[in-house]
C-alpha atoms as a PDB file:
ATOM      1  CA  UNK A   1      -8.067 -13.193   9.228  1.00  0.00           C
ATOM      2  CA  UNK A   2      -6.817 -16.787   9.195  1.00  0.00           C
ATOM      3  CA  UNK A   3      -3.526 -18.336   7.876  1.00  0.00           C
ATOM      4  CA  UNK A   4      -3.046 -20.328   5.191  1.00  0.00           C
ATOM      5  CA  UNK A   5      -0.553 -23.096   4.279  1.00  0.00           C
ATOM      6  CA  UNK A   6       2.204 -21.675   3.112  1.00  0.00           C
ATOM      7  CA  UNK A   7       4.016 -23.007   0.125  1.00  0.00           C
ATOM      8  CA  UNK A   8       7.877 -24.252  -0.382  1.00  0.00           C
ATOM      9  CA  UNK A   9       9.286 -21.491  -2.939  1.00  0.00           C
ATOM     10  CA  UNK A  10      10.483 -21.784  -6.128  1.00  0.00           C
ATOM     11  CA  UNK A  11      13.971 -20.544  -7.238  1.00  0.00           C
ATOM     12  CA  UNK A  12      15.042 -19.254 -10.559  1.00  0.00           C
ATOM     13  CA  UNK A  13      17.984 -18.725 -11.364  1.00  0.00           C
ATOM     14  CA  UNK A  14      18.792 -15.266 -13.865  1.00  0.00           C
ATOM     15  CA  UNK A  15      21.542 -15.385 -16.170  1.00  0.00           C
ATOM     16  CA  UNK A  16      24.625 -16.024 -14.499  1.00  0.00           C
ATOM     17  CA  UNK A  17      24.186 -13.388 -11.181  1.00  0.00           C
ATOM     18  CA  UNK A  18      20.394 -13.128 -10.639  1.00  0.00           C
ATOM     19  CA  UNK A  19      18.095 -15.856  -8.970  1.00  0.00           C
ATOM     20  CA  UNK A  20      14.351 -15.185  -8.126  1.00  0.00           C
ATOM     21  CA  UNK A  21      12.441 -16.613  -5.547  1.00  0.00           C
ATOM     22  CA  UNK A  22       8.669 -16.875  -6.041  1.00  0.00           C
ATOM     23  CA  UNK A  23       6.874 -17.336  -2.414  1.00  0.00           C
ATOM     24  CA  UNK A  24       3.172 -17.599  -3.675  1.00  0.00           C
ATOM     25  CA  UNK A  25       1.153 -17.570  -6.650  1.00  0.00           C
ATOM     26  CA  UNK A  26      -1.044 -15.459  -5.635  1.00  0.00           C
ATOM     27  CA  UNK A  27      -0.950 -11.831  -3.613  1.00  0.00           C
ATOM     28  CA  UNK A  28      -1.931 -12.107   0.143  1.00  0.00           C
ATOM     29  CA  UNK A  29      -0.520 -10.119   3.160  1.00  0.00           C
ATOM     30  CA  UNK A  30       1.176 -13.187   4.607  1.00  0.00           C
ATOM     31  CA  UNK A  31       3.113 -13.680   1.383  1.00  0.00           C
ATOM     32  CA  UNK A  32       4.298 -10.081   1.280  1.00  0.00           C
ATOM     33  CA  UNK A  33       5.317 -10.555   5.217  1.00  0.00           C
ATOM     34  CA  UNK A  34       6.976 -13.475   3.712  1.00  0.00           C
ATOM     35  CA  UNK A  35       9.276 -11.654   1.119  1.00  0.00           C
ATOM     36  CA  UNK A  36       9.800  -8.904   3.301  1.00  0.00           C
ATOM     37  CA  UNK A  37      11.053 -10.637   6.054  1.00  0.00           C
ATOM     38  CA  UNK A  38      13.037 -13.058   4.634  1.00  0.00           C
ATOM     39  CA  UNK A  39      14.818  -9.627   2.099  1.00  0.00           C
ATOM     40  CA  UNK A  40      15.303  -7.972   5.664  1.00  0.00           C
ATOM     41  CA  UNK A  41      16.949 -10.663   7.262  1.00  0.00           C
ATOM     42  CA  UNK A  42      19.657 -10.998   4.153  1.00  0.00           C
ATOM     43  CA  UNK A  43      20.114  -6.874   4.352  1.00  0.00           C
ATOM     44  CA  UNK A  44      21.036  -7.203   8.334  1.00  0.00           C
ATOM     45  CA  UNK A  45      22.929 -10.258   7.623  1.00  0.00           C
ATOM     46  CA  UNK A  46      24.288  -9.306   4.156  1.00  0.00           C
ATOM     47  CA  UNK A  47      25.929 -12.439   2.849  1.00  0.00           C
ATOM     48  CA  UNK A  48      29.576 -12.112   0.983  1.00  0.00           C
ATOM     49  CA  UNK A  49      28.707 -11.873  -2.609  1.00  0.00           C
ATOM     50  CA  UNK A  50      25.456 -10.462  -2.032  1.00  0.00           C
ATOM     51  CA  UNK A  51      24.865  -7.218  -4.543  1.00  0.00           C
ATOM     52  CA  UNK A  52      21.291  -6.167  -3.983  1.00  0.00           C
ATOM     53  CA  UNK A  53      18.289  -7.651  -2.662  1.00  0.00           C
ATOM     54  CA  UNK A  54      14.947  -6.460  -4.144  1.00  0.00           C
ATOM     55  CA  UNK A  55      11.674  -7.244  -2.325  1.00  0.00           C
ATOM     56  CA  UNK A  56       8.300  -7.731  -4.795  1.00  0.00           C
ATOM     57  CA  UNK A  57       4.684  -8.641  -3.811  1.00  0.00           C
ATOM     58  CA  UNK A  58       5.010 -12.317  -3.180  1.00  0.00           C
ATOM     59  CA  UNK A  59       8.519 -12.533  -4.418  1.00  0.00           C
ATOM     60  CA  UNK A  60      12.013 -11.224  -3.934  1.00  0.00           C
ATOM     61  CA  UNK A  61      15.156 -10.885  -6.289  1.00  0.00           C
ATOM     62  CA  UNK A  62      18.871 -11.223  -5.306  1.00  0.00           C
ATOM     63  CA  UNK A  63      21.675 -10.300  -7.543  1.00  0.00           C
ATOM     64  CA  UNK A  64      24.998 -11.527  -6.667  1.00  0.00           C
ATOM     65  CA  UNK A  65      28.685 -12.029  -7.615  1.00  0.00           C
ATOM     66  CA  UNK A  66      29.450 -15.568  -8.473  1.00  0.00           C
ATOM     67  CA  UNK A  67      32.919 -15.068  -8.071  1.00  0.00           C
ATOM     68  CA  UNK A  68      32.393 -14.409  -4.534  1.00  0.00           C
ATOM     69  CA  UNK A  69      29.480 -16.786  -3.583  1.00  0.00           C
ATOM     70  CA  UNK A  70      28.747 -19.883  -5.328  1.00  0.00           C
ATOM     71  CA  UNK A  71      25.702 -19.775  -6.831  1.00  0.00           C
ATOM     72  CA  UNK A  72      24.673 -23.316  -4.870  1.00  0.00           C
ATOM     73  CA  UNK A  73      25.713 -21.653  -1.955  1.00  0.00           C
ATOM     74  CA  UNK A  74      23.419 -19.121  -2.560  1.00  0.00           C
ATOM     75  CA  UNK A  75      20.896 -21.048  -3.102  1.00  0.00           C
ATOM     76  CA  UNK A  76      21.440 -23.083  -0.001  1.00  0.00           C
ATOM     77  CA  UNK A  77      21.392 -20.112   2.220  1.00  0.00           C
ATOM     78  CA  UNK A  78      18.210 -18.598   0.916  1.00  0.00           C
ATOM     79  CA  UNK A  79      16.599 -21.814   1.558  1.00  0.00           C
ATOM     80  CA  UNK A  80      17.785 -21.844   4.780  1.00  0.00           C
ATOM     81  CA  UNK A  81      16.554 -18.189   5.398  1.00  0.00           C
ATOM     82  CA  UNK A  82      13.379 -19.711   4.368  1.00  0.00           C
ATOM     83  CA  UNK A  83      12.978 -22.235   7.030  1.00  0.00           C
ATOM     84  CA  UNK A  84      13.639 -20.156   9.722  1.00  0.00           C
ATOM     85  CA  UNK A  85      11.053 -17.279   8.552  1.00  0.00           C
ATOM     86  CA  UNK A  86       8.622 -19.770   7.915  1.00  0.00           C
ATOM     87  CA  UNK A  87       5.048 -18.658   7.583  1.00  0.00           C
ATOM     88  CA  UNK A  88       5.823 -15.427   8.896  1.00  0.00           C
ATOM     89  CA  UNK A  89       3.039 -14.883  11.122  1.00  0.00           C
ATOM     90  CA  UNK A  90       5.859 -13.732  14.327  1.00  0.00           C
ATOM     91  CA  UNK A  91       7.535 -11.072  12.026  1.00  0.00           C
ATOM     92  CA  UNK A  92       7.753  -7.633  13.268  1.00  0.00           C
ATOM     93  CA  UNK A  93       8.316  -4.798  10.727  1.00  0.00           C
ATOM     94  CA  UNK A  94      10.390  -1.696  11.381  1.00  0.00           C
ATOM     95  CA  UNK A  95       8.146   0.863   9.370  1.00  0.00           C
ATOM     96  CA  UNK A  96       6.274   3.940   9.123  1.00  0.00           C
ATOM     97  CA  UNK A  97       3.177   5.495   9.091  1.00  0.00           C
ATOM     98  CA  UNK A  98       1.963   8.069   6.435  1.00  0.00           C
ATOM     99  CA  UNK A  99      -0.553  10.071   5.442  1.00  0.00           C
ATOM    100  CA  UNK A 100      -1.170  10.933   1.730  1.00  0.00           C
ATOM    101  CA  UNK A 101      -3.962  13.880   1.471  1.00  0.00           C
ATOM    102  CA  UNK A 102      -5.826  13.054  -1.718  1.00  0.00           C
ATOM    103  CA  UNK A 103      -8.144  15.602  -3.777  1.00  0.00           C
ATOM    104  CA  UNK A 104     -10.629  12.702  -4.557  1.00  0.00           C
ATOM    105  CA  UNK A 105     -12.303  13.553  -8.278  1.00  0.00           C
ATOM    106  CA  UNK A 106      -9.766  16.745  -8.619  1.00  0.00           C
ATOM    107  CA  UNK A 107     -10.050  18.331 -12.524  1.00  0.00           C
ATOM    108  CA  UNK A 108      -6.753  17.369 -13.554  1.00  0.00           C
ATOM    109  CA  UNK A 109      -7.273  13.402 -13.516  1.00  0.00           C
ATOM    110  CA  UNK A 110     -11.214  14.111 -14.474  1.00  0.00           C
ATOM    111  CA  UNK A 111      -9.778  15.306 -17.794  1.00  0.00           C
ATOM    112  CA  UNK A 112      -7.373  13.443 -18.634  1.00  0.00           C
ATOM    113  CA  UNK A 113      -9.330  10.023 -18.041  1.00  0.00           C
ATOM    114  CA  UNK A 114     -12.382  11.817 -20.150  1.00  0.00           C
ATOM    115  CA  UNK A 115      -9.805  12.104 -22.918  1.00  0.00           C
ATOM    116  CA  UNK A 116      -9.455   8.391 -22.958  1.00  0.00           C
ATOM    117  CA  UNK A 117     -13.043   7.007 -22.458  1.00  0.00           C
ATOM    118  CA  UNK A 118     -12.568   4.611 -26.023  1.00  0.00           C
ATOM    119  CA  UNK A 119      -9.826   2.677 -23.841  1.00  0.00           C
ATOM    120  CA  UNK A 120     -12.371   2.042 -20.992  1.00  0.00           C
ATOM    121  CA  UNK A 121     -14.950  -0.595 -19.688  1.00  0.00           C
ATOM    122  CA  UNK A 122     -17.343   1.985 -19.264  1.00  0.00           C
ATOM    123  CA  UNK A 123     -17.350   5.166 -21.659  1.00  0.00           C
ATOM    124  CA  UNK A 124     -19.785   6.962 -20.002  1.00  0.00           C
ATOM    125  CA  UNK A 125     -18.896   7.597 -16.238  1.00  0.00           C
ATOM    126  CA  UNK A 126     -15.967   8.819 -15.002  1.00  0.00           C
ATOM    127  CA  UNK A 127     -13.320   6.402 -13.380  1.00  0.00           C
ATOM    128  CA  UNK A 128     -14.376   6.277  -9.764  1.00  0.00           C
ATOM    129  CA  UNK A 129     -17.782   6.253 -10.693  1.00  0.00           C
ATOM    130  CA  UNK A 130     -17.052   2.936 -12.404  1.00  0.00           C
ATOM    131  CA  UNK A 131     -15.051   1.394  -9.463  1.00  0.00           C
ATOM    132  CA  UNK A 132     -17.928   2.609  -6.767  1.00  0.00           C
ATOM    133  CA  UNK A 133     -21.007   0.564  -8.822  1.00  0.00           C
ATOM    134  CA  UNK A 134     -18.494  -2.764  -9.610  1.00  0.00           C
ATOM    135  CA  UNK A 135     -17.768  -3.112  -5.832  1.00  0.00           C
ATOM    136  CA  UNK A 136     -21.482  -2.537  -5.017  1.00  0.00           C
ATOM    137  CA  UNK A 137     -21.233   1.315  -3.411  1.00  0.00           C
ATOM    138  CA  UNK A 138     -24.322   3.242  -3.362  1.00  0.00           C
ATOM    139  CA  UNK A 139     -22.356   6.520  -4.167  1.00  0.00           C
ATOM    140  CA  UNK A 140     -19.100   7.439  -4.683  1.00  0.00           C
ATOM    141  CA  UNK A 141     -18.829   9.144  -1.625  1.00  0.00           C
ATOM    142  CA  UNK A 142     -19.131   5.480   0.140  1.00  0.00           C
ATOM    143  CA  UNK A 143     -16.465   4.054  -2.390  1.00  0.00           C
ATOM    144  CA  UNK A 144     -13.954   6.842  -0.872  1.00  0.00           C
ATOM    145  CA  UNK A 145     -14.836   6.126   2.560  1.00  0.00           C
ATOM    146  CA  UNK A 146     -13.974   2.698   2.101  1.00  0.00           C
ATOM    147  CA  UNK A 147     -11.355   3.680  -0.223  1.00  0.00           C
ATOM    148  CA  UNK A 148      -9.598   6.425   2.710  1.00  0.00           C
ATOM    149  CA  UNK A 149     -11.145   4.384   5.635  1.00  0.00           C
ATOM    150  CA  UNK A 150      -8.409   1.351   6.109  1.00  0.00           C
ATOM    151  CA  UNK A 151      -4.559   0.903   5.665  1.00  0.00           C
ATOM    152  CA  UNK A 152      -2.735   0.327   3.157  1.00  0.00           C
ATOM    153  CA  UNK A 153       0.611  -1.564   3.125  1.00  0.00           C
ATOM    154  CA  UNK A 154       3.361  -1.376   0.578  1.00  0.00           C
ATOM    155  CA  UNK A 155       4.224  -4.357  -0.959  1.00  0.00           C
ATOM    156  CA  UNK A 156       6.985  -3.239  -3.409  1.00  0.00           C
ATOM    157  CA  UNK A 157       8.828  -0.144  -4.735  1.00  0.00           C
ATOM    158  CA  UNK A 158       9.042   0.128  -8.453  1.00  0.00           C
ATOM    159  CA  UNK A 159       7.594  -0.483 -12.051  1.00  0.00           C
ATOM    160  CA  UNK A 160       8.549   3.537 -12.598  1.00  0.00           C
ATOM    161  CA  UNK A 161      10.709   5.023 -10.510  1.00  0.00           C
ATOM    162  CA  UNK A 162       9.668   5.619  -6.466  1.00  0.00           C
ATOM    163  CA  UNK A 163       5.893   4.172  -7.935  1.00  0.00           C
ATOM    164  CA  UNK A 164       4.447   2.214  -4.561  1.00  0.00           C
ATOM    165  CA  UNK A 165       2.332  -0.491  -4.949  1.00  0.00           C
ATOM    166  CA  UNK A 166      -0.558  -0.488  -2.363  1.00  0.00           C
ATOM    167  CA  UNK A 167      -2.243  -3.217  -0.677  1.00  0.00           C
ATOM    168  CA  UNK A 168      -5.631  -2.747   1.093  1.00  0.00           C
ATOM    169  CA  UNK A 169      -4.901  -4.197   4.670  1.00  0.00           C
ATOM    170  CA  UNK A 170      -8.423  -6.052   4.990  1.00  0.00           C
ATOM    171  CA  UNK A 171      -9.901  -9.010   4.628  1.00  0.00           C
ATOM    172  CA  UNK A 172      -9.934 -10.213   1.026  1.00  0.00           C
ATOM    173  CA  UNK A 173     -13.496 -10.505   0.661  1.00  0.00           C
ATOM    174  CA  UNK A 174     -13.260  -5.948   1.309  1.00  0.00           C
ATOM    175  CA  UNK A 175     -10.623  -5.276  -0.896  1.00  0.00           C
ATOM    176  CA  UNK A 176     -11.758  -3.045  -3.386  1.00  0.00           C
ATOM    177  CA  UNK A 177     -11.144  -4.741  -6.924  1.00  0.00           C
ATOM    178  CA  UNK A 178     -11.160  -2.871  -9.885  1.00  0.00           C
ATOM    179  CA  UNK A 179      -9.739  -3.927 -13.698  1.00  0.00           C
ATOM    180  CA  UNK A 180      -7.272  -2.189 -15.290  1.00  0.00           C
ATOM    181  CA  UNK A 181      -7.684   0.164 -18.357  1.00  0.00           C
ATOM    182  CA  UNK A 182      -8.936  -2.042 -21.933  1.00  0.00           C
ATOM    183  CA  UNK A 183      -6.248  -0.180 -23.091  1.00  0.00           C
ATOM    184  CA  UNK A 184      -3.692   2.025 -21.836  1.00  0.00           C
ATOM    185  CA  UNK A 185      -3.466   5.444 -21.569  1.00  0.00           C
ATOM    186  CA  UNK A 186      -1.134   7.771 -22.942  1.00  0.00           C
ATOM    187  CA  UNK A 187      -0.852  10.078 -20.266  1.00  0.00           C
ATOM    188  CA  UNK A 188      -1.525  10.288 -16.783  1.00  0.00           C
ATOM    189  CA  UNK A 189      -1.012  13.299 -13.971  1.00  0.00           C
ATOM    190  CA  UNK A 190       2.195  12.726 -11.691  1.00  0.00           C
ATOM    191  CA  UNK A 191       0.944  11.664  -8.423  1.00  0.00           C
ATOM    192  CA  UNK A 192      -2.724  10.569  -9.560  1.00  0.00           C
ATOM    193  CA  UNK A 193      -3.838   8.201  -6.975  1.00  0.00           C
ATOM    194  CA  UNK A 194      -4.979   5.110  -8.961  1.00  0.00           C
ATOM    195  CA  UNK A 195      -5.923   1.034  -8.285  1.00  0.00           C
ATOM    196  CA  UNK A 196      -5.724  -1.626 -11.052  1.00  0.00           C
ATOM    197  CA  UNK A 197      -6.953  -5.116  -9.832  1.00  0.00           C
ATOM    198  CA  UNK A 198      -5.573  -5.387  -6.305  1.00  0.00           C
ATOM    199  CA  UNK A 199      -3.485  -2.751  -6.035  1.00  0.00           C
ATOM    200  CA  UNK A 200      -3.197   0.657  -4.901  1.00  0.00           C
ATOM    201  CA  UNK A 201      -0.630   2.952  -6.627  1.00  0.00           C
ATOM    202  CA  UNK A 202       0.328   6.725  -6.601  1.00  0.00           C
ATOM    203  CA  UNK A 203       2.343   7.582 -10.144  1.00  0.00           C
ATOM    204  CA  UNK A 204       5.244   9.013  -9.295  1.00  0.00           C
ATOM    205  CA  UNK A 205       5.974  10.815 -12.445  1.00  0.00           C
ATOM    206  CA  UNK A 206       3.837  11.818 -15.588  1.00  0.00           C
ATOM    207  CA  UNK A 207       3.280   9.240 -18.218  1.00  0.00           C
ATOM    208  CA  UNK A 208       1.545   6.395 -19.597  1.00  0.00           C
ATOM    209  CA  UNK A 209      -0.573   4.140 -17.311  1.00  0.00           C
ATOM    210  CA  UNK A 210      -3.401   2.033 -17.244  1.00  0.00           C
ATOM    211  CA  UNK A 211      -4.888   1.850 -13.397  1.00  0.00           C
ATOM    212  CA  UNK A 212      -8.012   3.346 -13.181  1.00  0.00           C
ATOM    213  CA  UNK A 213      -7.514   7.091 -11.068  1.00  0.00           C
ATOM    214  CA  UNK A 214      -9.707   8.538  -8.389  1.00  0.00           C
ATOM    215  CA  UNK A 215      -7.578  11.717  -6.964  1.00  0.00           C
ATOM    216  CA  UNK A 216      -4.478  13.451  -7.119  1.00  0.00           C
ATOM    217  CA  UNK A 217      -2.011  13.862  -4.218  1.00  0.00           C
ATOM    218  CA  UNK A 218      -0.176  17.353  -3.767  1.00  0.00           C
ATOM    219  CA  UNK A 219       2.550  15.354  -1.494  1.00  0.00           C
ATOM    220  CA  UNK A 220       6.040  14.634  -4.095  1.00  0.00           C
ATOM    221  CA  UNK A 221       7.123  10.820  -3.709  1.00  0.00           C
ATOM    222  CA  UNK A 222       9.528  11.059  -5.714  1.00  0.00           C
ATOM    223  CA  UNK A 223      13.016  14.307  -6.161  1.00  0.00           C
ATOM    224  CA  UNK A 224      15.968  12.980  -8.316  1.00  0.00           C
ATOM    225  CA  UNK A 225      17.134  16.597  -7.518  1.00  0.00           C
ATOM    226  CA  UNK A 226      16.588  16.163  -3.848  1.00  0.00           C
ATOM    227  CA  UNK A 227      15.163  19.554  -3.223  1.00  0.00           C
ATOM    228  CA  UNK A 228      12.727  18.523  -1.182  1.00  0.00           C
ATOM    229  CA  UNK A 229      12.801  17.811   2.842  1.00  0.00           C
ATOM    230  CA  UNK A 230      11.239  14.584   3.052  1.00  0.00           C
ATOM    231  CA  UNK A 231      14.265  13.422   0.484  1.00  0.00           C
ATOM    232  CA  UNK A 232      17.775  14.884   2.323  1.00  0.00           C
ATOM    233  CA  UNK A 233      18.392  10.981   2.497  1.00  0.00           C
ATOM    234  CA  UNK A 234      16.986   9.282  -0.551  1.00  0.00           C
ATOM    235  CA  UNK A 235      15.077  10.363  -3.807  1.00  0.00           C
ATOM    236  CA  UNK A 236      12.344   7.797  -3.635  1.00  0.00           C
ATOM    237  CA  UNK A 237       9.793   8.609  -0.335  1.00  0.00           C
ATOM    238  CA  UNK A 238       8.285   5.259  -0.420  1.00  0.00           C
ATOM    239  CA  UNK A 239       9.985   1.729   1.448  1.00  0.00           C
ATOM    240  CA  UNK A 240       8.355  -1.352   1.335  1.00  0.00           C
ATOM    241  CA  UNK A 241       6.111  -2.070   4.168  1.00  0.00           C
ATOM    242  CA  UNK A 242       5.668   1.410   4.827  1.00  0.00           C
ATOM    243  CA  UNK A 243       2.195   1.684   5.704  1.00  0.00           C
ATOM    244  CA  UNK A 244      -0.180   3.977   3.874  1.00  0.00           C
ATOM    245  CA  UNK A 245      -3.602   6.293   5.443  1.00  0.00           C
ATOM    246  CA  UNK A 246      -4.943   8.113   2.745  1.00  0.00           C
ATOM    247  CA  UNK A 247      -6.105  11.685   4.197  1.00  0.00           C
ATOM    248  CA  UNK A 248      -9.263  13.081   2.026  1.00  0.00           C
ATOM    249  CA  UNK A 249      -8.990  16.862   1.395  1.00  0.00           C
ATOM    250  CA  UNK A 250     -10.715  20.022  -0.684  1.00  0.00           C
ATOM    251  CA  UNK A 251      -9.924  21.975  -3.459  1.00  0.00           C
ATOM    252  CA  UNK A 252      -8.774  24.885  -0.496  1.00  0.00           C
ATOM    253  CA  UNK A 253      -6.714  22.147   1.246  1.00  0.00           C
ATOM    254  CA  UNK A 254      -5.211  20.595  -1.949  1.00  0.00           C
ATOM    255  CA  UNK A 255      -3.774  23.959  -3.157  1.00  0.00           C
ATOM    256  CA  UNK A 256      -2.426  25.374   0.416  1.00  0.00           C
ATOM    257  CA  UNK A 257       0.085  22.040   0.420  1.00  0.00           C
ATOM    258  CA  UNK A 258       0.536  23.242  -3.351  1.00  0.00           C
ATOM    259  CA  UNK A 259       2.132  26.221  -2.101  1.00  0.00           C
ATOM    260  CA  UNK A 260       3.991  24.796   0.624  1.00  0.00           C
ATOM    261  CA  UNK A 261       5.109  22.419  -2.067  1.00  0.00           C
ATOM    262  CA  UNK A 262       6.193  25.202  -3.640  1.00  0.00           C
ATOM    263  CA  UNK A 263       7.715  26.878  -1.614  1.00  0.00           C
ATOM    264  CA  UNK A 264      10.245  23.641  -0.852  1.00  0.00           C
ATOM    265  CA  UNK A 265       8.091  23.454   3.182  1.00  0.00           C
ATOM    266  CA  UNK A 266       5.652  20.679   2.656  1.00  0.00           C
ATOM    267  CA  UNK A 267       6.194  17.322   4.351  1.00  0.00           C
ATOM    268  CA  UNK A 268       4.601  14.168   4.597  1.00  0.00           C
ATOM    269  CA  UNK A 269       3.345  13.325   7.592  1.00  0.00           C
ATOM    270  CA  UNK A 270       4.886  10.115   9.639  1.00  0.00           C
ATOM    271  CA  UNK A 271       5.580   8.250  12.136  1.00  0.00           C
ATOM    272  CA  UNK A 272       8.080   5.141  12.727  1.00  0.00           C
ATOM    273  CA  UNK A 273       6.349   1.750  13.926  1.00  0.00           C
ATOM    274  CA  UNK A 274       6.958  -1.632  14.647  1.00  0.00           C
ATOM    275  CA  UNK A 275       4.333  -3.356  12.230  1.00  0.00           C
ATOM    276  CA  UNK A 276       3.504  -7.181  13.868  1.00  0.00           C
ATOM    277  CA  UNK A 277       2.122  -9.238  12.335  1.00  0.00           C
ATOM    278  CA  UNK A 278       0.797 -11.728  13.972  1.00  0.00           C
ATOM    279  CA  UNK A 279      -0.998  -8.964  16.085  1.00  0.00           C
ATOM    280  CA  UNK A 280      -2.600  -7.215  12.664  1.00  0.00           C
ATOM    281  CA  UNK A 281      -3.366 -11.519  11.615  1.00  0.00           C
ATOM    282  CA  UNK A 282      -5.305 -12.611  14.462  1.00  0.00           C
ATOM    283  CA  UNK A 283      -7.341  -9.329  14.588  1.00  0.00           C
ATOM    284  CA  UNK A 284      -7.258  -7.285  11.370  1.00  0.00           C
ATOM    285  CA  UNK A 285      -9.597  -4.022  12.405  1.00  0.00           C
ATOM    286  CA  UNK A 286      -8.856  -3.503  15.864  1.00  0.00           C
ATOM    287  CA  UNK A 287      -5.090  -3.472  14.574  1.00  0.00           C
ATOM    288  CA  UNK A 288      -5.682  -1.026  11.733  1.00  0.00           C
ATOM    289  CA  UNK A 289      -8.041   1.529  14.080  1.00  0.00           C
ATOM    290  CA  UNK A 290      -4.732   1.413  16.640  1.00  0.00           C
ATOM    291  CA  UNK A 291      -2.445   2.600  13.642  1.00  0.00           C
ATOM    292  CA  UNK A 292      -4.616   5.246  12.387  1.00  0.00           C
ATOM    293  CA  UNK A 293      -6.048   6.359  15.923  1.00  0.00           C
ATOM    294  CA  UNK A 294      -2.303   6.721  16.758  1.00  0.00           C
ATOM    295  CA  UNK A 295      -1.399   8.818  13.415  1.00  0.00           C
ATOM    296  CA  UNK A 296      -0.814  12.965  14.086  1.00  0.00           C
END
């Protein structure tokens, strides 16, 4: 996977105590490396004035007291910041490796995304089926293989709350591409496992949503009540760059963590890694096999 020139960003500045900085136009793993190593540098460093520091895809978002720091200041020191990340390619990620068990075509997702077939591209298969045929899969069974088979890396935290957004950690000419809904639905399962263009997602919470879904997770990613184990700390599982194997399971499987879900026990499985990624760059599936081969 080779490098590409990377662009100077482009600040915005947001009302009187937000500025945005775009990195790239476009999604790509080396802009993502981008945001979040320039966002981690400011959290270790964690400039007076500084209020919160929000990492996105190929961007990042600082909010900041302007009584404190002037916003030119600012602006001088994120550019600064800039330089000295440059392209990225020598960053090394404190992260984690998890494992989501997914009930690929479970009934709960099956029905709800039969109940809106008049908002789809195709009325008359179901979701996955769709996705397998548009990116050329014999059978669906292929399309999850390729779908469980690789990493993915989380390139932001948000949209709804403790919502991931997933990025296929191959070369772009793999990723599996898939549009979004015509129209959105209505309703969608908490943690349905869907993809809309690029992106990976598991919903966090019920609701409306327009990503095409394939499975259902029985793993929480998100407590506000913090009942849970995997939340003592935080109620959102997900961080960015936290780095994503997706575990197919059965129907038997699927409702044994139920229970254990149930009964406040289940946890997600991970592991804490230093991501590099120049390493994962200059040799994209030998890297990935090492991170899964590695996983409990």
């Amino acid at each position: 996977m080779s490098t590409t020139e990377v662009a100077t960003a482009r600040y915005s500045w947001g009302g009187d105590d937000h500025i945005f900085v775009e990195l790239a136009e476009e999604m790509s793993l080396l802009a993502m490396f981008r945001a979040m190593a320039i966002t981690n540098r400011l959290r270790d460093e964690r400039p007076d004035g500084v209020l919160d520091i929000c990492p996105a895809n190929a961007s990042y978002q600082v909010r900041y007291d302007p009584d404190v720091i002037e916003p030119r200041t600012l602006l001088a020191l994120l550019q600064d910041v800039e330089a000295q990340v440059g392209d990225a390619t020598d960053v090394a990620l404190a992260t984690r490796v998890v494992e989501i068990p997914v009930l690929y075509r479970d009934p709960w997702t099956t029905e709800t995304l039969m109940r809106f077939r008049d908002r789809h591209q195709d009325p008359d298969v179901t979701d996955i089926e769709y996705a397998a045929r548009i990116n050329d899969f014999s059978s669906v069974d292929e399309f999850i293989a390729a779908h469980s088979g690789s990493p993915w890396i989380t390139s932001m935290v948000g949209f709804v709350a403790g919502l991931p957004f997933l990025y296929q950690m191959v070369g772009r000419e793999r990723q599996l591409v898939v549009p979004k809904y015509l129209r959105p639905r209505t309703d969608t399962p908490k943690q349905t496992v869907g993809h809309g263009g690029c992106f990976g997602c598991i919903y966090s919470v019920r609701g409306a949503g327009g990503y095409q879904m394939f499975g259902i997770t029985p793993a929480p990613i998100y407590d506000p009540k913090q009942t849970m184990p995997d939340f003592e700390d935080f109620m959102v599982f997900f961080r960015p760059a936290d780095v994503v194997r997706f575990v197919p399971i059965d129907r038997e499987r699927y409702d044994a963590y139920l229970a254990d879900v149930e009964a406040g026990t289940f946890r997600i499985t991970a592991r804490p890694v230093e991501f590099h990624a120049r390493e994962f760059l200059n040799d994209p599936d030998g890297y990935n096999r090492r991170l899964l081969e590695e996983t409990p």
